[in-house]
PDB file of N, CA and C in Angstrom:
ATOM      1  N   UNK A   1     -63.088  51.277 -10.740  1.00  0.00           N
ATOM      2  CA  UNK A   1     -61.894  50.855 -11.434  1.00  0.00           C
ATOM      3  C   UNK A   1     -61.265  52.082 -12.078  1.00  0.00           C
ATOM      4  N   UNK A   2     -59.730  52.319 -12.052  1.00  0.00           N
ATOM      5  CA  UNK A   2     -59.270  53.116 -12.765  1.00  0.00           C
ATOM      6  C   UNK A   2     -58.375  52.765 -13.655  1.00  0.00           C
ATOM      7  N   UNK A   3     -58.029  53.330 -14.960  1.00  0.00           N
ATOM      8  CA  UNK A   3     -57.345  52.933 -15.800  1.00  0.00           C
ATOM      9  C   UNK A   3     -56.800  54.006 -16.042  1.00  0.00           C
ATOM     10  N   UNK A   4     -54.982  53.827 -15.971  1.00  0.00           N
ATOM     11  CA  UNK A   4     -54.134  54.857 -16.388  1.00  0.00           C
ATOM     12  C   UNK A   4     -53.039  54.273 -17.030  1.00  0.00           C
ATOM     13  N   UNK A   5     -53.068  55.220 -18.282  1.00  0.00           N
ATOM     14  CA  UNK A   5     -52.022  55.026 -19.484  1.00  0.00           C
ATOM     15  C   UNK A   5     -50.706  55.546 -18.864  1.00  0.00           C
ATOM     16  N   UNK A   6     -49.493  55.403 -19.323  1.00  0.00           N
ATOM     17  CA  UNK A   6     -48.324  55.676 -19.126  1.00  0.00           C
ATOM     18  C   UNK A   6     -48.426  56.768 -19.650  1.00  0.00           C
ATOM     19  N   UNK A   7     -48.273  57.899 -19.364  1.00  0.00           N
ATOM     20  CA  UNK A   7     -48.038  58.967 -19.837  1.00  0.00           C
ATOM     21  C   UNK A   7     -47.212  59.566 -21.119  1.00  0.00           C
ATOM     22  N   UNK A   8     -46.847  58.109 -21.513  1.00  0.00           N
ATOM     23  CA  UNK A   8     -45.790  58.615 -22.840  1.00  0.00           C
ATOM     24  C   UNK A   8     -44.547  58.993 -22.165  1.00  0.00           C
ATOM     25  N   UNK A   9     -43.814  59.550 -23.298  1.00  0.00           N
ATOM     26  CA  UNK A   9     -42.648  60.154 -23.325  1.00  0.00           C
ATOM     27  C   UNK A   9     -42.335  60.912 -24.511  1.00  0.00           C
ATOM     28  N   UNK A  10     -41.825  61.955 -24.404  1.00  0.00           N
ATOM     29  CA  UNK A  10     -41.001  62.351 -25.335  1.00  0.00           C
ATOM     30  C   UNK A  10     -40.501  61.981 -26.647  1.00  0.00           C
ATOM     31  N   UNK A  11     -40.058  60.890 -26.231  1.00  0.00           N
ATOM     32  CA  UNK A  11     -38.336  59.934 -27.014  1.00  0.00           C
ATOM     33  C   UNK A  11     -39.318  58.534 -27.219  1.00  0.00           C
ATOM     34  N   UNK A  12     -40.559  58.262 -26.560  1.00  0.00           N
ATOM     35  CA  UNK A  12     -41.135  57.012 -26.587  1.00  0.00           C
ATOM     36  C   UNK A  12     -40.095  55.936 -25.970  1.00  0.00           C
ATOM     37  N   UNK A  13     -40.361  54.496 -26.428  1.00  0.00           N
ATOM     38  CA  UNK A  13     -39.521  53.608 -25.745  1.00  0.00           C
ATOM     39  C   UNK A  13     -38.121  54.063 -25.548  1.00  0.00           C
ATOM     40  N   UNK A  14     -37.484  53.591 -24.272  1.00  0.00           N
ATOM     41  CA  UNK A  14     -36.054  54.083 -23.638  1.00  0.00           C
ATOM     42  C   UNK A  14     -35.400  52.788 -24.361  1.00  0.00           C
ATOM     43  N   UNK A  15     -34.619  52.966 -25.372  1.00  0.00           N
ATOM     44  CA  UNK A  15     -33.946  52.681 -26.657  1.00  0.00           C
ATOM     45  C   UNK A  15     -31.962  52.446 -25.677  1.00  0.00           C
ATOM     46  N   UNK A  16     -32.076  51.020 -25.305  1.00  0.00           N
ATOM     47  CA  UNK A  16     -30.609  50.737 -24.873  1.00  0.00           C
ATOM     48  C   UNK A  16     -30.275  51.560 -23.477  1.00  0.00           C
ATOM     49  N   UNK A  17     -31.422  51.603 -22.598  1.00  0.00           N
ATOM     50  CA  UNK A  17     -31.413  52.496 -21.947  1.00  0.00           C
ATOM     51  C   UNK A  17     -30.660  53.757 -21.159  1.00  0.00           C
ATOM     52  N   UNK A  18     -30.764  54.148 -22.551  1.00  0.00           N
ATOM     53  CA  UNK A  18     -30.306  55.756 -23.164  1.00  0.00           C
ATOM     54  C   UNK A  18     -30.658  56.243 -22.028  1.00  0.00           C
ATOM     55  N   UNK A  19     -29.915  57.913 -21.531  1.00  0.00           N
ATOM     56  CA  UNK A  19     -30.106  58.804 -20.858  1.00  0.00           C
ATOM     57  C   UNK A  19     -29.556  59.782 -21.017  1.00  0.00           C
ATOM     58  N   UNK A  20     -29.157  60.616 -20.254  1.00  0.00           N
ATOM     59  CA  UNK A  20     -28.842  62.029 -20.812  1.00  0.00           C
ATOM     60  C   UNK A  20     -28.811  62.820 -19.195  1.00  0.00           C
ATOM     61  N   UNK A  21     -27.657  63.993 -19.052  1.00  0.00           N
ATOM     62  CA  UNK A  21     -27.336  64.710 -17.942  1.00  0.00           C
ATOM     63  C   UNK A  21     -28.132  65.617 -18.054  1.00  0.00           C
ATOM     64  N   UNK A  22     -28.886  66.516 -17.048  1.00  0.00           N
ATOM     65  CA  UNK A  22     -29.578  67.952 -17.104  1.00  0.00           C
ATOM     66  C   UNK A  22     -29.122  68.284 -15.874  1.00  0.00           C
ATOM     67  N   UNK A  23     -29.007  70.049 -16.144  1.00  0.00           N
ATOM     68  CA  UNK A  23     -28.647  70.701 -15.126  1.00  0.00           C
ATOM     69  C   UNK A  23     -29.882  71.808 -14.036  1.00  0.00           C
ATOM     70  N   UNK A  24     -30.151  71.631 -13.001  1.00  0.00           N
ATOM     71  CA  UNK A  24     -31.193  72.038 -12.324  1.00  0.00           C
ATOM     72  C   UNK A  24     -30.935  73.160 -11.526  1.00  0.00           C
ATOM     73  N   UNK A  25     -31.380  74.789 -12.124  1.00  0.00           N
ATOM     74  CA  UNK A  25     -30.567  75.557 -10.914  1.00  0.00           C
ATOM     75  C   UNK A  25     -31.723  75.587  -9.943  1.00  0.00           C
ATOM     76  N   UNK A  26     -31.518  75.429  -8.302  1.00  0.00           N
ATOM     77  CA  UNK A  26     -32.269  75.112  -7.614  1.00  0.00           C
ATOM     78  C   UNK A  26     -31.646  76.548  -6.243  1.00  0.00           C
ATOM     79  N   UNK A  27     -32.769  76.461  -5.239  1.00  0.00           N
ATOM     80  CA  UNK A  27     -32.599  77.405  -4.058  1.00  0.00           C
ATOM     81  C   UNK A  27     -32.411  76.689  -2.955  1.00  0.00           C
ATOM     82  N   UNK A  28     -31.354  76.952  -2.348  1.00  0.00           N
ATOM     83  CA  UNK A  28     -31.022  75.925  -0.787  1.00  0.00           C
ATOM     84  C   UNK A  28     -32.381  76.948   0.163  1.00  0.00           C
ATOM     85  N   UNK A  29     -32.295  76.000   1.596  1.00  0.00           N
ATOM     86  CA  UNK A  29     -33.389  77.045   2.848  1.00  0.00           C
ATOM     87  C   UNK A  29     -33.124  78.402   2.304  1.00  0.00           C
ATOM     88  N   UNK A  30     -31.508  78.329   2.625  1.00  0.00           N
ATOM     89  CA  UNK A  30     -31.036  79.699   2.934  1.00  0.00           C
ATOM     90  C   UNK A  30     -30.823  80.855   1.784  1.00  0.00           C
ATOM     91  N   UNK A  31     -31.776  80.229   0.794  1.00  0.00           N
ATOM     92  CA  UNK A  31     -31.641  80.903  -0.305  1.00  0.00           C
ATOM     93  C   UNK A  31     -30.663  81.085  -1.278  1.00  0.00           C
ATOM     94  N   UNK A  32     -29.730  80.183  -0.996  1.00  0.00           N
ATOM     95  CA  UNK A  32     -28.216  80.236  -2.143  1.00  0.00           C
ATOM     96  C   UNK A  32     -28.641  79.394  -3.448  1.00  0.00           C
ATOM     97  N   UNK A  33     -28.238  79.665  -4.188  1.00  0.00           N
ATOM     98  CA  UNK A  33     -28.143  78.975  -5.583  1.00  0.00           C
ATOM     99  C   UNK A  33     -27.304  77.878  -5.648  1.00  0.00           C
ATOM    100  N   UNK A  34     -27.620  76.766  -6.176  1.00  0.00           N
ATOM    101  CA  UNK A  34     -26.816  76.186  -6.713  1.00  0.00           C
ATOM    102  C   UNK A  34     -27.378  75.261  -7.816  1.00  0.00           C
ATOM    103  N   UNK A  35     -26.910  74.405  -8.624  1.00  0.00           N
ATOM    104  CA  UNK A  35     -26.576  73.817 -10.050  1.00  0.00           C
ATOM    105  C   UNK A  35     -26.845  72.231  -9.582  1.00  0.00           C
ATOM    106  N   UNK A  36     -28.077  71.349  -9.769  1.00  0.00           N
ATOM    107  CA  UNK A  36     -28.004  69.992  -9.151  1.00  0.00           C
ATOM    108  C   UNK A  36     -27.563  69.558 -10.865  1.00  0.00           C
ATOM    109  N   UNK A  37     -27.062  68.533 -10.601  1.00  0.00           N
ATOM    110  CA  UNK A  37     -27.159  67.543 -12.084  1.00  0.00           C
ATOM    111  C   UNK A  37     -27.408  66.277 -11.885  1.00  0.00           C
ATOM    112  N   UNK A  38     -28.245  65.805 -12.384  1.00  0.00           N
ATOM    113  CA  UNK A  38     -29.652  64.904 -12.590  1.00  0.00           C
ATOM    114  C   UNK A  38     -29.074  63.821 -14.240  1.00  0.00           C
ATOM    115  N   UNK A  39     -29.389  62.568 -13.885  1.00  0.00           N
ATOM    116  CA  UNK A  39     -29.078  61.538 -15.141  1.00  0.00           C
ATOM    117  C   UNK A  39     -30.827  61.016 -15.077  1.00  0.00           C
ATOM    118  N   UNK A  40     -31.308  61.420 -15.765  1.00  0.00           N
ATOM    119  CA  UNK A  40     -32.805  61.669 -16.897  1.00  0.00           C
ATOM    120  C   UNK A  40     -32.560  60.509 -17.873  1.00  0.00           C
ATOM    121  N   UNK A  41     -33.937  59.429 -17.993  1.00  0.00           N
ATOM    122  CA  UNK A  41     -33.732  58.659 -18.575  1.00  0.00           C
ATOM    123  C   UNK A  41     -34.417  59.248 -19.855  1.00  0.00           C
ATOM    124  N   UNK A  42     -34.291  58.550 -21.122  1.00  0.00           N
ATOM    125  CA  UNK A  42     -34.614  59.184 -22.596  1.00  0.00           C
ATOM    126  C   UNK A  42     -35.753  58.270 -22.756  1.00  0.00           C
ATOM    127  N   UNK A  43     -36.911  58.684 -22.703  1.00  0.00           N
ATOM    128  CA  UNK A  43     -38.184  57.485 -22.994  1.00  0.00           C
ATOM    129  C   UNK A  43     -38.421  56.719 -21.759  1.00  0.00           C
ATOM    130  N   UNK A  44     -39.004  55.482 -22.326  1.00  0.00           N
ATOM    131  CA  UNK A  44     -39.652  55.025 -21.132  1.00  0.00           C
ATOM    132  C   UNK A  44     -39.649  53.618 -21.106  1.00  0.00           C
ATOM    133  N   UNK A  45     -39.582  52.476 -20.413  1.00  0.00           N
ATOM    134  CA  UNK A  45     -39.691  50.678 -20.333  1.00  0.00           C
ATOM    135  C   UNK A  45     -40.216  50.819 -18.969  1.00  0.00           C
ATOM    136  N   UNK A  46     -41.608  51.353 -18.383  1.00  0.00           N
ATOM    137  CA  UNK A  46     -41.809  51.440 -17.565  1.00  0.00           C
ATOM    138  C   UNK A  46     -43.638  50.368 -17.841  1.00  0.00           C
ATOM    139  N   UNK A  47     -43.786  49.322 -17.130  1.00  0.00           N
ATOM    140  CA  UNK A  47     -43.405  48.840 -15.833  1.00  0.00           C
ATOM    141  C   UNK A  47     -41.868  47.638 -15.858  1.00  0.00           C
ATOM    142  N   UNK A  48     -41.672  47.339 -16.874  1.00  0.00           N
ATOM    143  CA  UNK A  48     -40.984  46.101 -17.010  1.00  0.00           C
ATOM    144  C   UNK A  48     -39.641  46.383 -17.158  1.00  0.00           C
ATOM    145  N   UNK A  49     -39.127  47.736 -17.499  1.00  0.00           N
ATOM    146  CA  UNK A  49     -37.778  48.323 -16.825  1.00  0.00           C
ATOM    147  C   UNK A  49     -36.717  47.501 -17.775  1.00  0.00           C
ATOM    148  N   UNK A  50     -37.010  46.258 -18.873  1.00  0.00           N
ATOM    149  CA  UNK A  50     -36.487  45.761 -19.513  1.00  0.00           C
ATOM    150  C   UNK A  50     -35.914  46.505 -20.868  1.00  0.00           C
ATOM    151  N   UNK A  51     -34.981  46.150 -21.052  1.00  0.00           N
ATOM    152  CA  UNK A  51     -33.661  46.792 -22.275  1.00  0.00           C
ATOM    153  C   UNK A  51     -34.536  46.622 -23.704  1.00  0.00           C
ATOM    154  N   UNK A  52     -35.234  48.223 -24.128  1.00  0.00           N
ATOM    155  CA  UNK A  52     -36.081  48.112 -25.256  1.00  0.00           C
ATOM    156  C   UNK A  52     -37.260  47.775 -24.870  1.00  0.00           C
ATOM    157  N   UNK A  53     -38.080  47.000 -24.303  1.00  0.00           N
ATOM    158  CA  UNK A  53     -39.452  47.014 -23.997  1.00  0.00           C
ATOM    159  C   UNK A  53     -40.065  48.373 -23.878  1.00  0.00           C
ATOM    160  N   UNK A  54     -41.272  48.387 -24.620  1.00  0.00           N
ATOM    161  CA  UNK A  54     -42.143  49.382 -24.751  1.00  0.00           C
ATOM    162  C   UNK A  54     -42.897  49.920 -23.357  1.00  0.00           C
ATOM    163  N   UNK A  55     -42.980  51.073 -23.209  1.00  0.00           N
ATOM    164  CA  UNK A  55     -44.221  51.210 -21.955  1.00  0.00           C
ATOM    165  C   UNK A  55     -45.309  50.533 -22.010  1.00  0.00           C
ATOM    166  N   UNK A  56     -46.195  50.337 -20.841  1.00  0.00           N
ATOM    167  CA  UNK A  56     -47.392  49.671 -21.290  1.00  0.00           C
ATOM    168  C   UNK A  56     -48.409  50.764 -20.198  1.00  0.00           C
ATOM    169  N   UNK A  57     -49.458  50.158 -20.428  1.00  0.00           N
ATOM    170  CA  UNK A  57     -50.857  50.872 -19.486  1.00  0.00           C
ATOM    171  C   UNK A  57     -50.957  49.920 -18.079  1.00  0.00           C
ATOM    172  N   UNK A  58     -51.689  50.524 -17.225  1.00  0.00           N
ATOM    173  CA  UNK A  58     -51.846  49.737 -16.018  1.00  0.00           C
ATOM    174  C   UNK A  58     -53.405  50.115 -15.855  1.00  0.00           C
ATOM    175  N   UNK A  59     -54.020  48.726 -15.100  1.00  0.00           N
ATOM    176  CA  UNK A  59     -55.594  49.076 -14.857  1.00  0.00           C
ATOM    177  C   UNK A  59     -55.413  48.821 -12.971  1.00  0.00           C
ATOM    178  N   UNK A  60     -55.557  49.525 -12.435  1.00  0.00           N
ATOM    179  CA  UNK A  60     -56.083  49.454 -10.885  1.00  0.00           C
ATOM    180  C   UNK A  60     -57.634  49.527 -10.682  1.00  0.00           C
ATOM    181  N   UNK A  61     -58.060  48.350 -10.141  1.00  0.00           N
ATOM    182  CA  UNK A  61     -59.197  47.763  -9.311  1.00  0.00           C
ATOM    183  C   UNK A  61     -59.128  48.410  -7.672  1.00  0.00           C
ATOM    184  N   UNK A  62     -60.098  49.459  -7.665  1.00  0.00           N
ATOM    185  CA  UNK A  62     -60.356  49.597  -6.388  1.00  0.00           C
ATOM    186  C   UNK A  62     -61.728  49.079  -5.603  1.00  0.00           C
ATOM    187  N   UNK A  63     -61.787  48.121  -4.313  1.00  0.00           N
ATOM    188  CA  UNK A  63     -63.154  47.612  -4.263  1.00  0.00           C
ATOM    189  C   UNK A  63     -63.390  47.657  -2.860  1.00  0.00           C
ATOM    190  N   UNK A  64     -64.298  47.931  -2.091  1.00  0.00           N
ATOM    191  CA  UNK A  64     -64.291  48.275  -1.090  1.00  0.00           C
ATOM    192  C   UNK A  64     -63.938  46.962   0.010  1.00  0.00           C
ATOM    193  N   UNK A  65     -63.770  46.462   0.820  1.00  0.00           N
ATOM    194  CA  UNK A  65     -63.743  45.370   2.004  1.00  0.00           C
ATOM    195  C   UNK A  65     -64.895  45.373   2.445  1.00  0.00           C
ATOM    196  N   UNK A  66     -65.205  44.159   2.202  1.00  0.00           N
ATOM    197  CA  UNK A  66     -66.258  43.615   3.275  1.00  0.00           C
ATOM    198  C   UNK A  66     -65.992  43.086   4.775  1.00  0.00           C
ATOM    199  N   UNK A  67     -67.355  43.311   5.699  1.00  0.00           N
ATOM    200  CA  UNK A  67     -66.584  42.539   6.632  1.00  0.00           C
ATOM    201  C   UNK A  67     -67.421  41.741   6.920  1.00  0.00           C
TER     202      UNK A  67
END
């Protein structure tokens, strides 16, 4: 069995689900520069993705098959 916490956030719960622009300078193949911009959510309502809900933890059960 594994048990994994949400990793948190920053900002903690994503509050009206707030976000915010960031700018990414990144390298094409061909080596050119350019500037991506990215909408980054502020915190987190992850699994339930609901307006203000808190993150929560998840437990995964791994068990082998019988046959």
């Amino acid at each position: 069995m594994i048990a994994v916490q949400h990793p948190g956030e920053a900002n903690g719960t994503r509050q009206n689900m707030a976000s915010e622009k960031r700018e990414y300078s990144i390298l094409t193949t061909s080596g050119e520069k350019f500037i991506q911009i990215r909408t980054v959510p502020l915190g987190s309502n992850w699994p339930d993705k609901q307006v203000n809900y808190p993150p929560r933890l998840v437990v995964i059960a791994i068990r082998p098959v019988k046959e």
